[in-house]
C-alpha atoms as a PDB file:
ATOM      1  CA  UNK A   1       2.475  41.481  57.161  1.00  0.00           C
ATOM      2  CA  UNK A   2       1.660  42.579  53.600  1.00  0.00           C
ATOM      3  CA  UNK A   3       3.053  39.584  52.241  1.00  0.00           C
ATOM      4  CA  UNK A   4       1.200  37.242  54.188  1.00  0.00           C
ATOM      5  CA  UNK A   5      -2.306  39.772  53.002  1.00  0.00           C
ATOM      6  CA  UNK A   6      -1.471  39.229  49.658  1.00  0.00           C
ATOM      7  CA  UNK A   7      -1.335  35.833  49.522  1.00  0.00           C
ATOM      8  CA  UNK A   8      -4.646  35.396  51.606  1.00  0.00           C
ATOM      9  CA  UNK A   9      -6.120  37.351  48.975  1.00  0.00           C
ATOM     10  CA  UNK A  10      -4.511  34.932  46.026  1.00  0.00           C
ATOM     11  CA  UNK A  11      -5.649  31.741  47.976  1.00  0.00           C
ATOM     12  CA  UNK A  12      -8.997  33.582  48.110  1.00  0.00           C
ATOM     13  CA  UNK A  13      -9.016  33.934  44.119  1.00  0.00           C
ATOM     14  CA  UNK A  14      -7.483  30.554  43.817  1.00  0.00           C
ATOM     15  CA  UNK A  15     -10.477  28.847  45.673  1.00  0.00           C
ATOM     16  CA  UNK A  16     -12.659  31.048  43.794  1.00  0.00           C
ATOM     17  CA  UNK A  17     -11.496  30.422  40.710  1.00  0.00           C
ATOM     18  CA  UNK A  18     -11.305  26.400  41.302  1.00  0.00           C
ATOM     19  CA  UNK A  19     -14.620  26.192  42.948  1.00  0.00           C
ATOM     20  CA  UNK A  20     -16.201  28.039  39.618  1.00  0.00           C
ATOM     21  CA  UNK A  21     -14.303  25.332  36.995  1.00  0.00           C
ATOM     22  CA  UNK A  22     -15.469  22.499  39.230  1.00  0.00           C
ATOM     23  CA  UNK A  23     -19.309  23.607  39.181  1.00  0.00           C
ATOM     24  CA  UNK A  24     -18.552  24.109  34.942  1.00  0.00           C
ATOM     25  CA  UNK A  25     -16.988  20.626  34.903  1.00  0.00           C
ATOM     26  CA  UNK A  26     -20.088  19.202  36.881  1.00  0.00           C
ATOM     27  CA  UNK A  27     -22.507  20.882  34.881  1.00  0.00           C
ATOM     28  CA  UNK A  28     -20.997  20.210  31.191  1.00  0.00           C
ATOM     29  CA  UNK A  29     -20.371  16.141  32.641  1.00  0.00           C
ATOM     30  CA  UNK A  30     -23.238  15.912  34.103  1.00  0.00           C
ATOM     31  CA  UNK A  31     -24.791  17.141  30.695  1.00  0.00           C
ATOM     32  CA  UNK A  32     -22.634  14.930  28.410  1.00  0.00           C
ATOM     33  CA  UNK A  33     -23.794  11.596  30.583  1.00  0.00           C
ATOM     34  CA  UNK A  34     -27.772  12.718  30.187  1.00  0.00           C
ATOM     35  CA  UNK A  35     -26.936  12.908  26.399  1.00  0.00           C
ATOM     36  CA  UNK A  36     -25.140   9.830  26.165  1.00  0.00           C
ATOM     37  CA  UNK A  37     -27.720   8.038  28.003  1.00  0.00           C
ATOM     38  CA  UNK A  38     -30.064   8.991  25.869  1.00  0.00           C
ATOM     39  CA  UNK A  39     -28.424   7.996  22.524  1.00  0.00           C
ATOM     40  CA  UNK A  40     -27.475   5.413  24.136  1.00  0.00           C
ATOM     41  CA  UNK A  41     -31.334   4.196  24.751  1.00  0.00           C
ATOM     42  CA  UNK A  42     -32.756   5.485  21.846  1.00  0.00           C
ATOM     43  CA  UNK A  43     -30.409   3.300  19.456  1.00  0.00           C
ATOM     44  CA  UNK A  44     -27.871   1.145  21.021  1.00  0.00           C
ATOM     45  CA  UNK A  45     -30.189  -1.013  23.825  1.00  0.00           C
ATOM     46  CA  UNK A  46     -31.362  -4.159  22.438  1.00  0.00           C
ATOM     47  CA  UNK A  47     -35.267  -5.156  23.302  1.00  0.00           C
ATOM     48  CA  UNK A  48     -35.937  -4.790  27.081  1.00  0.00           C
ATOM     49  CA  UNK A  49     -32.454  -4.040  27.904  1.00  0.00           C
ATOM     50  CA  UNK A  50     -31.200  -0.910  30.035  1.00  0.00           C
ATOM     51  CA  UNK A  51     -28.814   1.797  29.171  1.00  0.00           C
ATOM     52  CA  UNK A  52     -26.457   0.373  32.180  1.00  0.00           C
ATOM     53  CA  UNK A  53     -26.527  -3.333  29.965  1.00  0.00           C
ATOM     54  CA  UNK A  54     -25.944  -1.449  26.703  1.00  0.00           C
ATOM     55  CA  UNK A  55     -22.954   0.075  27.614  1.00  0.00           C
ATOM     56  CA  UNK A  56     -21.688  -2.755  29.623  1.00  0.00           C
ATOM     57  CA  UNK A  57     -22.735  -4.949  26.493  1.00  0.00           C
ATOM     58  CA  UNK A  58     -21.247  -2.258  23.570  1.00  0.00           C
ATOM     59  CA  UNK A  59     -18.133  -2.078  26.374  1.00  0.00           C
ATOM     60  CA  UNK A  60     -17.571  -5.946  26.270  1.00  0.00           C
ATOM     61  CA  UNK A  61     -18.099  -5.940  22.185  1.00  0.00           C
ATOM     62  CA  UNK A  62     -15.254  -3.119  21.643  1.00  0.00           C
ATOM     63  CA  UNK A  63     -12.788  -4.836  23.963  1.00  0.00           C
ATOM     64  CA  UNK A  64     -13.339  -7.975  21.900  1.00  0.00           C
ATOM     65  CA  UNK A  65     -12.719  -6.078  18.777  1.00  0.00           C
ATOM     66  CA  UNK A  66      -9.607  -4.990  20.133  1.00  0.00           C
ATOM     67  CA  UNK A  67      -8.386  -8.093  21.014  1.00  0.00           C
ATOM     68  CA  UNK A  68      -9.290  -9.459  17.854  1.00  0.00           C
ATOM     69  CA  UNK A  69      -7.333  -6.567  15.837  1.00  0.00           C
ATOM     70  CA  UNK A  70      -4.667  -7.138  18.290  1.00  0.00           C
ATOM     71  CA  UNK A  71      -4.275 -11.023  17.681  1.00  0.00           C
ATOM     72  CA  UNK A  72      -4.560 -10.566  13.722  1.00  0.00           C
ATOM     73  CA  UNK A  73      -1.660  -8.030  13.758  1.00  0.00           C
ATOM     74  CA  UNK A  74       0.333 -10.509  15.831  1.00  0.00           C
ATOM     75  CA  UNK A  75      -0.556 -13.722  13.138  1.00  0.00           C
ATOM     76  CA  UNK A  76       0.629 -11.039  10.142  1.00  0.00           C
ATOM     77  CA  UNK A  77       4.014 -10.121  12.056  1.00  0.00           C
ATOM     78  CA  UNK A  78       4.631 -13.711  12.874  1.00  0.00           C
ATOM     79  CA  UNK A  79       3.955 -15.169   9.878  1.00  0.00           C
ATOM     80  CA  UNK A  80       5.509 -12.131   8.114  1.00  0.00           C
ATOM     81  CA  UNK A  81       8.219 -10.659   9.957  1.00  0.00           C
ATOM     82  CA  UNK A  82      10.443  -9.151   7.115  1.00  0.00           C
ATOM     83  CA  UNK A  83       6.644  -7.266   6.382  1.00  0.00           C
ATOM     84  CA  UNK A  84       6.166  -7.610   2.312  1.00  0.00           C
ATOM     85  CA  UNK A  85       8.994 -10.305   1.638  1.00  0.00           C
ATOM     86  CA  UNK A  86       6.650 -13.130   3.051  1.00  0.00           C
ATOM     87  CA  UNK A  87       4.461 -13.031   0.060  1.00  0.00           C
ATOM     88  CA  UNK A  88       5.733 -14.042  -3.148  1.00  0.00           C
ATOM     89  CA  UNK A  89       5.434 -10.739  -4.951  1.00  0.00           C
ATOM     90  CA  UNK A  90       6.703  -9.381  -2.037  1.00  0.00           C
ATOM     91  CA  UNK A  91       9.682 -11.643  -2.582  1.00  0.00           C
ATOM     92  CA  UNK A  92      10.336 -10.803  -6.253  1.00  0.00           C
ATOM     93  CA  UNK A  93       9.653  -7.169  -5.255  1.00  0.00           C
ATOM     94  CA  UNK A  94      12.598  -7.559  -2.717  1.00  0.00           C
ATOM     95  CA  UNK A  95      14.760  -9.551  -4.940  1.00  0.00           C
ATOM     96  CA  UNK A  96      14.414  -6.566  -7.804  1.00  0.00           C
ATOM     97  CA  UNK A  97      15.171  -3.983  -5.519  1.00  0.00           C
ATOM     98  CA  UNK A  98      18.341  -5.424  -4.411  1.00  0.00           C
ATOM     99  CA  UNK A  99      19.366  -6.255  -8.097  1.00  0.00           C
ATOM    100  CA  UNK A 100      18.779  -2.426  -8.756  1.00  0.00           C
ATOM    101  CA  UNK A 101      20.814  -1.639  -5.656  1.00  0.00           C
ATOM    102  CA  UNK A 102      23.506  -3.936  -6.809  1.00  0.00           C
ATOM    103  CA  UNK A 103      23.691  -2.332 -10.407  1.00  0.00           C
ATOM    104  CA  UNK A 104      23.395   0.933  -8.778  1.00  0.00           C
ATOM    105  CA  UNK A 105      26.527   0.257  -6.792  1.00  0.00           C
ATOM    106  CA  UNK A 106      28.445  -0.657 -10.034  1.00  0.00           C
ATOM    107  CA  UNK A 107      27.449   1.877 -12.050  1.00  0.00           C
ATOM    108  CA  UNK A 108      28.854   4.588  -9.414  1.00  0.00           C
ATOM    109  CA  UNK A 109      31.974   2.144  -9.005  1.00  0.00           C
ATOM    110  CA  UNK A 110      32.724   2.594 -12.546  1.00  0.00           C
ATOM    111  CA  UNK A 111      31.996   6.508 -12.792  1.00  0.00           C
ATOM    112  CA  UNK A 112      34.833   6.531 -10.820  1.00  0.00           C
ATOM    113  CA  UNK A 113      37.928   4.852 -12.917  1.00  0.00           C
ATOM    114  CA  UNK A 114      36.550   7.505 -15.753  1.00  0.00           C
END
């Protein structure tokens, strides 16, 4: 019987508790939208348009961006796989590092018959 008290009482805090954070959340969303409503009319909406177009519109223009970005990346890792070697000082930078590598091999090889 005192068990089954005790957690009354907790699911009475628990709805409590939630029911407060959900009236916060409203409030503080509800007051973020207002705000972004209102930058968005004041400089983002073109002549005549509404704040529903504008965001649609800036929406549309990000996703495009995006895509764009994405597509370029693509064309560079395509055309470029091994990253700097596709480029011709990439290529000599490549082909100097593995000369160094090479003499660095060596030069521990002969440390050794010392």
């Amino acid at each position: 019987m005192a068990k089954s008290k005790l957690v009354k009482a907790n699911e009475k805090i628990a709805d409590a508790v939630v029911g407060g954070y959900k009236k916060i959340e409203d409030g503080v969303v509800g007051t973020y939208k207002k705000v972004e409503d209102a930058f968005v009319d004041k400089f983002l909406t073109h002549e005549g348009e509404s704040v529903e177009d504008a965001k649609k519109r800036l929406s549309e223009e990000q996703a495009a961006r995006e895509q764009s970005k994405k597509e370029t990346a693509e064309k560079r890792t395509t055309a470029h796989p091994a990253g700097i070697g596709g480029t011709d000082i990439g290529k000599a930078s490549v082909e100097v590092s593995r000369e160094i590598g090479r003499a660095s091999v060596e030069a521990s090889k002969n440390a050794g018959k010392h």
